[in-house]
C-alpha atoms as a PDB file:
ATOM      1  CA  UNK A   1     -46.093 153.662 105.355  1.00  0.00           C
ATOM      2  CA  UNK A   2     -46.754 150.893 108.003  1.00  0.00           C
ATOM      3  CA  UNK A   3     -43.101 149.190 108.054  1.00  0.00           C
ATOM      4  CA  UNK A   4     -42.702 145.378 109.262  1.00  0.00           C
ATOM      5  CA  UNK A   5     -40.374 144.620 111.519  1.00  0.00           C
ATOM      6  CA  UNK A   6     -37.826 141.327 111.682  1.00  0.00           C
ATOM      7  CA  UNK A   7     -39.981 139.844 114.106  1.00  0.00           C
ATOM      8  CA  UNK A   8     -43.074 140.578 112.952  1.00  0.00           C
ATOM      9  CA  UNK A   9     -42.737 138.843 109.518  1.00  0.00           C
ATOM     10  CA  UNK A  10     -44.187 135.721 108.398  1.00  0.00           C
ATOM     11  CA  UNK A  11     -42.469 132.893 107.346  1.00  0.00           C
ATOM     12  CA  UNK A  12     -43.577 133.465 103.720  1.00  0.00           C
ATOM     13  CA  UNK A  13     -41.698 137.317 103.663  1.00  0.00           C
ATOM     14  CA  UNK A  14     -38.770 135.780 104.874  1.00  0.00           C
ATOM     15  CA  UNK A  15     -38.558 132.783 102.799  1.00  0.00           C
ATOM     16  CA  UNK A  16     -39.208 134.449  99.318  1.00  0.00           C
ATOM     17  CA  UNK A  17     -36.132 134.112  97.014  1.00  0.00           C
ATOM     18  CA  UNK A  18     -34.792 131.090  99.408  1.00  0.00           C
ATOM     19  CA  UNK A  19     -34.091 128.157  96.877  1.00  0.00           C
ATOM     20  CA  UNK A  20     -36.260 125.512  98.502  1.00  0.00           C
ATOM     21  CA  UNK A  21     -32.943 122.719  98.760  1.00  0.00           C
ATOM     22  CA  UNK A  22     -31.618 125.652 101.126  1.00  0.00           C
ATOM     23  CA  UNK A  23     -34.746 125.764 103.338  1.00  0.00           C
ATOM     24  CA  UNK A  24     -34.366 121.419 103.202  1.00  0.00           C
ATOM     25  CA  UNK A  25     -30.724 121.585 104.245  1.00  0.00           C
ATOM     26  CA  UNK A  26     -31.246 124.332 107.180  1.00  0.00           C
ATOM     27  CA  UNK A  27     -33.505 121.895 108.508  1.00  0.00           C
ATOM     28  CA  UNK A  28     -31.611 119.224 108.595  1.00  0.00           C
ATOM     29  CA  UNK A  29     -28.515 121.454 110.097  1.00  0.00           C
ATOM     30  CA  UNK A  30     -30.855 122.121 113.039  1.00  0.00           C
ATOM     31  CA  UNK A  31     -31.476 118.589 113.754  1.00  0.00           C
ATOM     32  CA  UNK A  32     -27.745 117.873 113.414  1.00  0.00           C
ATOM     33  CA  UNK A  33     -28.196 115.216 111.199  1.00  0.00           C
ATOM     34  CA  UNK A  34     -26.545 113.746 108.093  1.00  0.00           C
ATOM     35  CA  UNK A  35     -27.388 114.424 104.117  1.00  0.00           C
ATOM     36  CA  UNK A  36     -24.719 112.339 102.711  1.00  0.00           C
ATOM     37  CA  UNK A  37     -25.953 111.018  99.254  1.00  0.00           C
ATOM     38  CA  UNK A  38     -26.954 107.597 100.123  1.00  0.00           C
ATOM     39  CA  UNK A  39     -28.931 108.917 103.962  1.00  0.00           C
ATOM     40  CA  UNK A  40     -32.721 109.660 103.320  1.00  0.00           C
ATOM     41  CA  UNK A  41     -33.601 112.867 103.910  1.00  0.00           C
ATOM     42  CA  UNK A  42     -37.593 112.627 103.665  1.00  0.00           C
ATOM     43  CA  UNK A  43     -38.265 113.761 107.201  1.00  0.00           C
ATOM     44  CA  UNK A  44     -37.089 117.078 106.295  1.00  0.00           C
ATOM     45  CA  UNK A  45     -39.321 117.961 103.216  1.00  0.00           C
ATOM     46  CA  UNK A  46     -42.403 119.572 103.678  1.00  0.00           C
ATOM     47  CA  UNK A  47     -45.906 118.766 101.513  1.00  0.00           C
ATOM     48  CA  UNK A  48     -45.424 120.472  98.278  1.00  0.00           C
ATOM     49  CA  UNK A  49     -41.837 121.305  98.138  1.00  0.00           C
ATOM     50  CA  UNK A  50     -40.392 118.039  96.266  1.00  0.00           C
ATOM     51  CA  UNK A  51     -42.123 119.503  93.512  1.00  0.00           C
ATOM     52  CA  UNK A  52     -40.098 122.706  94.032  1.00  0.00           C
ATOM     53  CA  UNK A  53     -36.907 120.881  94.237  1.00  0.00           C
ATOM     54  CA  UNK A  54     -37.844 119.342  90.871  1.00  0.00           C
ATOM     55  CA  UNK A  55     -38.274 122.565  89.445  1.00  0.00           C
ATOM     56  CA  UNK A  56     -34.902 123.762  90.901  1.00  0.00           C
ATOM     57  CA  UNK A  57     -32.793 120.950  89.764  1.00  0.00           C
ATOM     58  CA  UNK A  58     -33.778 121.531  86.321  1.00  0.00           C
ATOM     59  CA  UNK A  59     -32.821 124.579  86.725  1.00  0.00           C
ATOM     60  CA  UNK A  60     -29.347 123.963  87.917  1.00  0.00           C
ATOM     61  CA  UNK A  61     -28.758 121.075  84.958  1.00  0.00           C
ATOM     62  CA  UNK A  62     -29.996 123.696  81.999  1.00  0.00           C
ATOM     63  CA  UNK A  63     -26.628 125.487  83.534  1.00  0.00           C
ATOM     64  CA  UNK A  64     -24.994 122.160  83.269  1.00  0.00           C
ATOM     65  CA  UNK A  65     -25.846 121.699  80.036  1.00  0.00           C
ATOM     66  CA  UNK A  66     -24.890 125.527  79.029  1.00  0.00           C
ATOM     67  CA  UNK A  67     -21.575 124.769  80.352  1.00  0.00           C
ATOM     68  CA  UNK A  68     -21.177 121.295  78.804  1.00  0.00           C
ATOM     69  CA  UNK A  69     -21.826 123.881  75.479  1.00  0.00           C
ATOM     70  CA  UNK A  70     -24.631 121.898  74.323  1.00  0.00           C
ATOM     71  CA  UNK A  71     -27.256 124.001  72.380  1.00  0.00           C
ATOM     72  CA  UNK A  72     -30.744 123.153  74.259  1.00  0.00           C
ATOM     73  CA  UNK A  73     -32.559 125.646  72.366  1.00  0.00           C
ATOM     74  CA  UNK A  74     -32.439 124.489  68.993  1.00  0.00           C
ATOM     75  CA  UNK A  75     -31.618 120.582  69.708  1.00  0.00           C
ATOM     76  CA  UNK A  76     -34.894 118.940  69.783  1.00  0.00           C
ATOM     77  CA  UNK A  77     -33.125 116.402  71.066  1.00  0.00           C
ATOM     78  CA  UNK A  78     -31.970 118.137  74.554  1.00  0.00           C
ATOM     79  CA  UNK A  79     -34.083 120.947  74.587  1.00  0.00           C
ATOM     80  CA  UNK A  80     -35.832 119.270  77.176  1.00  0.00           C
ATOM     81  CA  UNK A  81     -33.316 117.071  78.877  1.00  0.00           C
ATOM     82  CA  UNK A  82     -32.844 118.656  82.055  1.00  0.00           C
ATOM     83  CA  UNK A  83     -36.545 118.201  82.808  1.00  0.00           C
ATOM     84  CA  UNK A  84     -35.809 114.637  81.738  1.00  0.00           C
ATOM     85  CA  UNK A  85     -32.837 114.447  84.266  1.00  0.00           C
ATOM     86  CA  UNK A  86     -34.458 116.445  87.026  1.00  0.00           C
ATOM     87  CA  UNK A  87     -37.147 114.078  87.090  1.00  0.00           C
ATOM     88  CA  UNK A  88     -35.176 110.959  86.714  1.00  0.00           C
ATOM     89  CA  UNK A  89     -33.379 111.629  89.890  1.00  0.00           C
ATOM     90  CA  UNK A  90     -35.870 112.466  91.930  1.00  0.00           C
ATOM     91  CA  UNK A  91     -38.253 111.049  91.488  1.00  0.00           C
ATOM     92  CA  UNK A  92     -36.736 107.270  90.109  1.00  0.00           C
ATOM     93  CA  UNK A  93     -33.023 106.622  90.424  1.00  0.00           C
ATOM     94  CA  UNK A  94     -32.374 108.650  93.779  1.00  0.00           C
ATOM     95  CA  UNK A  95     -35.795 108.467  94.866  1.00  0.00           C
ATOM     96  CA  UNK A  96     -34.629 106.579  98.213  1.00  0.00           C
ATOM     97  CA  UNK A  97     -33.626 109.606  99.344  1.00  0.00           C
ATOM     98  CA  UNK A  98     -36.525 111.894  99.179  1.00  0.00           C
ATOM     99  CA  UNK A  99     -39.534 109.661 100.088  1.00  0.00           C
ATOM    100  CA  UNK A 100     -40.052 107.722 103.633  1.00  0.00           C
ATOM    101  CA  UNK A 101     -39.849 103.421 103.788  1.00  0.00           C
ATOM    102  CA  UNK A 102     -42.264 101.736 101.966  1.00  0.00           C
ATOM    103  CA  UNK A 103     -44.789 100.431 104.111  1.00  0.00           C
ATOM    104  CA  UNK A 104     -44.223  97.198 105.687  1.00  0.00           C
ATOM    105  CA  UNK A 105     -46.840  94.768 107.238  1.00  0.00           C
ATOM    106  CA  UNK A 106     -45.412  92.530 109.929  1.00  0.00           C
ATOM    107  CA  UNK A 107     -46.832  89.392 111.425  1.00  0.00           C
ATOM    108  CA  UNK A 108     -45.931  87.692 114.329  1.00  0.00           C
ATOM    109  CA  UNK A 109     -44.611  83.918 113.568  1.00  0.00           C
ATOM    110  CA  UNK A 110     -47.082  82.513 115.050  1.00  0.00           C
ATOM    111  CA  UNK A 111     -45.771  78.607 113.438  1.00  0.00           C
ATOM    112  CA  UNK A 112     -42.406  79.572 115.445  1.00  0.00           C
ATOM    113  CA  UNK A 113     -40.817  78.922 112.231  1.00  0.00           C
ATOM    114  CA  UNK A 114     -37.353  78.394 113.156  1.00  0.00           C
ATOM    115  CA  UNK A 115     -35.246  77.375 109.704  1.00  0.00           C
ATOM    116  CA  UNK A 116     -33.414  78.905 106.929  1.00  0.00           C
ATOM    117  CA  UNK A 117     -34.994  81.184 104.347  1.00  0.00           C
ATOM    118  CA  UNK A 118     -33.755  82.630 101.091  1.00  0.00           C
ATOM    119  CA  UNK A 119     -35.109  85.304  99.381  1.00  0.00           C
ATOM    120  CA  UNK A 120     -33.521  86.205  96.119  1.00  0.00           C
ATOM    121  CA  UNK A 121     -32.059  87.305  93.579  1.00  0.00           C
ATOM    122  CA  UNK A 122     -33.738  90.458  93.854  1.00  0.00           C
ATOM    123  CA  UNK A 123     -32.861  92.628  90.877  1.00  0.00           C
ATOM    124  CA  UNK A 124     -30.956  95.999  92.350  1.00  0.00           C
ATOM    125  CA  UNK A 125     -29.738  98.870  90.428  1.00  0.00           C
ATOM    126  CA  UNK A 126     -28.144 102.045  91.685  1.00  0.00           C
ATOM    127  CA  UNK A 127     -25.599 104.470  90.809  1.00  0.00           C
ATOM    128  CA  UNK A 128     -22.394 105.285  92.532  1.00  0.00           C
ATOM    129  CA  UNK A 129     -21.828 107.932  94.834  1.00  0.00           C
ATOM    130  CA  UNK A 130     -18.636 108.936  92.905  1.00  0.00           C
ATOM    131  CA  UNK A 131     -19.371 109.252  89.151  1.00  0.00           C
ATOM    132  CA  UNK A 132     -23.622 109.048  89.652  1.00  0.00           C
ATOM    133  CA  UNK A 133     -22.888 105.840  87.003  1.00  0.00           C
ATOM    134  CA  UNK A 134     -25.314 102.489  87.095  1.00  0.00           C
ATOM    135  CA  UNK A 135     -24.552 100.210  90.022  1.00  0.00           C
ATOM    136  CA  UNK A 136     -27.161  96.836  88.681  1.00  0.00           C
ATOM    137  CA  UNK A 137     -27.000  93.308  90.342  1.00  0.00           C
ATOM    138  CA  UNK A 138     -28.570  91.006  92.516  1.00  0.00           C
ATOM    139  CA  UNK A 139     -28.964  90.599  96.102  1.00  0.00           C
ATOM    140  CA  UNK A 140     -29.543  87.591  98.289  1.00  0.00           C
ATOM    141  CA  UNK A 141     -31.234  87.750 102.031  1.00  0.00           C
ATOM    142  CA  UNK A 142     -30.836  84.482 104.045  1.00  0.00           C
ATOM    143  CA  UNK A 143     -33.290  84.930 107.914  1.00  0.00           C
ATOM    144  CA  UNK A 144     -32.630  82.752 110.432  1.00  0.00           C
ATOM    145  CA  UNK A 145     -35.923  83.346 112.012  1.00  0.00           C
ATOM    146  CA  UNK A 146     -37.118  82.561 115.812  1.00  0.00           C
ATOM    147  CA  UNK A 147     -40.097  82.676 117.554  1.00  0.00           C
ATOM    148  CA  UNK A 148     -40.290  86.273 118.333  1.00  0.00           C
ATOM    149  CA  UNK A 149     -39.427  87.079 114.495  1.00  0.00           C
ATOM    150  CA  UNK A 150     -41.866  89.496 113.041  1.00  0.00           C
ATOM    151  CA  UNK A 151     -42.874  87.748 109.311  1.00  0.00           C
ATOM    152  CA  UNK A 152     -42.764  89.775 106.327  1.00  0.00           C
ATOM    153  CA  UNK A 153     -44.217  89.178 102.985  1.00  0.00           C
ATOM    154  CA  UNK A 154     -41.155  88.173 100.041  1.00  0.00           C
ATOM    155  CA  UNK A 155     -42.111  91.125  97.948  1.00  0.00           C
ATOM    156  CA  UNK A 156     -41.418  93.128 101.016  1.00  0.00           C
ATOM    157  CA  UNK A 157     -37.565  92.258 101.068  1.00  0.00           C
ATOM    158  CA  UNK A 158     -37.690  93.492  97.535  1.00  0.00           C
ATOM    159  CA  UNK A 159     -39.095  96.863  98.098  1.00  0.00           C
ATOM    160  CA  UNK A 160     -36.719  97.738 100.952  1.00  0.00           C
ATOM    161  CA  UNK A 161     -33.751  96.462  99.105  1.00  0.00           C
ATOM    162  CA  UNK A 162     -35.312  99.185  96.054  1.00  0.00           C
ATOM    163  CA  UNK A 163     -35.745 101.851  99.103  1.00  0.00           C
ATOM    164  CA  UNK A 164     -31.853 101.650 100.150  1.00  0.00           C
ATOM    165  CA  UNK A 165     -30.384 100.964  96.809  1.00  0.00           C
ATOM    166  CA  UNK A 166     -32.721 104.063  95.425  1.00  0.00           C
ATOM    167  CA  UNK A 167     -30.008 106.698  96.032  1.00  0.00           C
ATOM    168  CA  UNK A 168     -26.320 107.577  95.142  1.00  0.00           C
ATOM    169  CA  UNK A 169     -24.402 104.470  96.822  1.00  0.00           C
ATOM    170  CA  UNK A 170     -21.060 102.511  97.713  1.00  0.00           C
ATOM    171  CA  UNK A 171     -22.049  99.115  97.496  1.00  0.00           C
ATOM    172  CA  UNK A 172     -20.135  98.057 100.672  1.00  0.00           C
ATOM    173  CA  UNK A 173     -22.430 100.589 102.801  1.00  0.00           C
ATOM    174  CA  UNK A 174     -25.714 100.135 100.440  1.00  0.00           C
ATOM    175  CA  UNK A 175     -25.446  96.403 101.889  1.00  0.00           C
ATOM    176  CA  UNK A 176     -24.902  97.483 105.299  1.00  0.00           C
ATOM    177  CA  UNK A 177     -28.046  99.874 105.711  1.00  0.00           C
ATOM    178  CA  UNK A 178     -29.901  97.065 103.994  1.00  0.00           C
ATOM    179  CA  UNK A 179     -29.184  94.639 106.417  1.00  0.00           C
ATOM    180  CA  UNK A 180     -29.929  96.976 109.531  1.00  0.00           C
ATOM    181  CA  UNK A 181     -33.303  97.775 108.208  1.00  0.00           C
ATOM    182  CA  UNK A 182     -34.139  94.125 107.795  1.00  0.00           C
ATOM    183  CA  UNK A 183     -32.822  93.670 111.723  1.00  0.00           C
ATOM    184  CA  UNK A 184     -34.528  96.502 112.435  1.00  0.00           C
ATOM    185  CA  UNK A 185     -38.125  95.177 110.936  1.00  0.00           C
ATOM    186  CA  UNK A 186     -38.076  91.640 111.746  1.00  0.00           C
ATOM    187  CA  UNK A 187     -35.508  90.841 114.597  1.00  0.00           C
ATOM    188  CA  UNK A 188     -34.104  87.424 113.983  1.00  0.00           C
ATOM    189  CA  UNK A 189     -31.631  85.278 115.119  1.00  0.00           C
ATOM    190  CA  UNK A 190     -29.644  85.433 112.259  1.00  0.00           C
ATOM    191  CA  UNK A 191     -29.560  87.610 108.983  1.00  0.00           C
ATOM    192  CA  UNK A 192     -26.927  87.276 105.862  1.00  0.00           C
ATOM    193  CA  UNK A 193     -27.138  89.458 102.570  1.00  0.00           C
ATOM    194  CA  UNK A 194     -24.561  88.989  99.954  1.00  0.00           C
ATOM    195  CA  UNK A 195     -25.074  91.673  96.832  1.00  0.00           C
ATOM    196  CA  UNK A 196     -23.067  91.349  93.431  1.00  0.00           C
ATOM    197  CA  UNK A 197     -23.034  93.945  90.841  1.00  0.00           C
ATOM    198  CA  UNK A 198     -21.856  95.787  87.931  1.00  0.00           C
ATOM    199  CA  UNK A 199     -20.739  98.763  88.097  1.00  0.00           C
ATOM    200  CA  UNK A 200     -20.304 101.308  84.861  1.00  0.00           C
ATOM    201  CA  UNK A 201     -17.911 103.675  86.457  1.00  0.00           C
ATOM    202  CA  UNK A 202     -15.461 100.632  85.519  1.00  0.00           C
ATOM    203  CA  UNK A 203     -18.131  99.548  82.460  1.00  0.00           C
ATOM    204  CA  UNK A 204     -18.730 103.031  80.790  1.00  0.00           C
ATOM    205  CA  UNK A 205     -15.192 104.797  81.915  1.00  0.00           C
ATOM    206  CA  UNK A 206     -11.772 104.282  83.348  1.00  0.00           C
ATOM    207  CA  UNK A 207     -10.725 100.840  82.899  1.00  0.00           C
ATOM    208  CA  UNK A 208     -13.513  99.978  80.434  1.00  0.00           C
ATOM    209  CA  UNK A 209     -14.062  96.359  81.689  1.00  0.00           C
ATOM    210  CA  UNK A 210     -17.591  95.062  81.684  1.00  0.00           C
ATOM    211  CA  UNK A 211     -16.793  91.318  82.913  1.00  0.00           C
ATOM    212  CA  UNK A 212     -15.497  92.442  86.611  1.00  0.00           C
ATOM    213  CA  UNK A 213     -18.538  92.327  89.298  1.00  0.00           C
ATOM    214  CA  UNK A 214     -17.940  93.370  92.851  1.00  0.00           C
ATOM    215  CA  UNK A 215     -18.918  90.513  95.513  1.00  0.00           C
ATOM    216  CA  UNK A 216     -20.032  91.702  99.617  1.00  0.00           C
ATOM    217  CA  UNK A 217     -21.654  90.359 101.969  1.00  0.00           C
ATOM    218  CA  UNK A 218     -23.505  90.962 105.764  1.00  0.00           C
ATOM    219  CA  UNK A 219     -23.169  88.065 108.226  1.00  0.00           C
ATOM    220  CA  UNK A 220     -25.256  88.748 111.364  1.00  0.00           C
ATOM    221  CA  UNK A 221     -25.723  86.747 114.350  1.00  0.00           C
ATOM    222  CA  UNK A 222     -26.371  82.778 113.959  1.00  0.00           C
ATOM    223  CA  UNK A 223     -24.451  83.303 110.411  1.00  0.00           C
ATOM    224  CA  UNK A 224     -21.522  84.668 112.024  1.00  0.00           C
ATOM    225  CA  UNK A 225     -21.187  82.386 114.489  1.00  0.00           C
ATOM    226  CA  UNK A 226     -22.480  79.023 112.785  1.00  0.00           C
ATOM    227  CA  UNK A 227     -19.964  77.924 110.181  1.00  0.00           C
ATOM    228  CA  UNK A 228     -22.122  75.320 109.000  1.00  0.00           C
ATOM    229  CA  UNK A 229     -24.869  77.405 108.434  1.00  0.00           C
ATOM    230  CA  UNK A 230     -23.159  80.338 106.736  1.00  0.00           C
ATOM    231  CA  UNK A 231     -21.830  77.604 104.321  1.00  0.00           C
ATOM    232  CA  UNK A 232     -25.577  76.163 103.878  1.00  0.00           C
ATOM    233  CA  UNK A 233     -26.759  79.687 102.934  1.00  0.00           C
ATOM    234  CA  UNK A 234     -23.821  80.738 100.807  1.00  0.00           C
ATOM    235  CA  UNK A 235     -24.103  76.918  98.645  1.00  0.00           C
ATOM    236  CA  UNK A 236     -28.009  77.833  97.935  1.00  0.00           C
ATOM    237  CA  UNK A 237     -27.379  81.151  96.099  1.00  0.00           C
ATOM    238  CA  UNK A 238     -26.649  80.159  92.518  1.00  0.00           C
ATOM    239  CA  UNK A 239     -24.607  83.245  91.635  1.00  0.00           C
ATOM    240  CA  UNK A 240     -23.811  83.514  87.771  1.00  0.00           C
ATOM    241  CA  UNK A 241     -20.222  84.171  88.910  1.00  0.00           C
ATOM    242  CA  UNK A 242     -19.963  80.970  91.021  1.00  0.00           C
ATOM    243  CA  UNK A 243     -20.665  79.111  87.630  1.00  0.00           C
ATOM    244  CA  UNK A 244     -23.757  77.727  88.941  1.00  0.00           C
ATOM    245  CA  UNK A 245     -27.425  77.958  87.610  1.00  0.00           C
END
């Protein structure tokens, strides 16, 4: 019998048996990049294979469940909950991770519009990186545009705040990447973002307190240097916490 040889086999002999979340982490090893929990890894998945994670990860959460000693079998209530929870991650709470940016159209300001614009609250949720509970709040995005500025459409600024917040995230860092992906698309003079949320680690364990909201914010360029206009921008966002409406 005709015997294959290491080299001569195909990608397909060697890969059978390899879970496919092991083929998408070698890949990103050999780029030396990062897969923490709130990076997007999209660039690494091939065409059919977030389907195949899907399929693994329920998978791994039937053992979950087996361990939490939960009878899936004969509750018709969980018997198919880690299909439920596969799919829930993937592809809606932590779907930030395993798709590429939404698709942004950019025009060139061709008013030179050169004053302050708000756009906001945009409705966020997310969960945290440490527990996988709810992270839910509101972000504000203040552009100091100039005339090189590329324009982007308002509903825009909402589906890149849903890209970044779409994964397992610290809210100080979740504003961050926000705010260089804005700077990134658009290049103004200025750019502010001030997120506050709820979080249910605190809400739904530990402490137990559902009043307490957590309060950042990203001051870039003209913001951080203009007092005056940092104050204008911070005195137009009617926050629930400030009391305002």
């Amino acid at each position: 019998m005709l015997m294959k040889t290491k080299d001569s086999m195909t990608p397909t002999d060697t890969d059978i048996g390899t879970p496919v979340s092991v083929k998408i982490r070698e890949r990103i090893q050999a780029s030396k990049k990062r897969f923490n929990a709130n990076d997007n890894i999209a660039d690494f998945i091939e065409p059919g294979e977030l389907a195949k994670l899907l399929d693994e990860v329920e998978s791994k959460m039937k053992g979950v469940l087996q361990s939490l000693v939960i009878d899936t079998e004969t509750d018709h209530n969980t018997n198919n909950t880690a299909r439920r929870v596969a799919k829930m991650y993937l592809n809606e709470v932590f779907k930030g991770r395993y798709v590429s940016a939404p698709e942004i159209t950019e025009f060139p300001n061709a008013e030179h519009l050169n004053e302050l614009m708000i756009v906001g609250p945009i409705t966020v949720r997310s969960a945290c990186s440490h527990h996988f509970c709810p992270v839910i709040g509101k972000v504000w995005i203040g552009v100091m545009p100039n005339e090189h500025t590329n324009v982007i459409g308002l509903s825009k600024y909402a589906r890149l705040a849903e890209w970044v917040m779409g994964r397992p995230q610290i809210q100080e860092e979740a504003v961050v990447q926000l705010a260089d992906l804005i700077q990134q698309k658009t290049q103004p003079d200025g750019l502010a973002i001030v997120m506050e949320a709820s979080h249910y680690c605190m809400g739904w364990r530990g402490v137990k307190d559902m009043d307490s909201k957590m309060i950042n914010s990203v001051m870039r360029g003209s913001f951080l240097k203009d007092a005056n206009l940092r104050r204008e921008f911070l005195a137009l966002i009617p926050r629930q916490s400030s009391g305002q409406q």
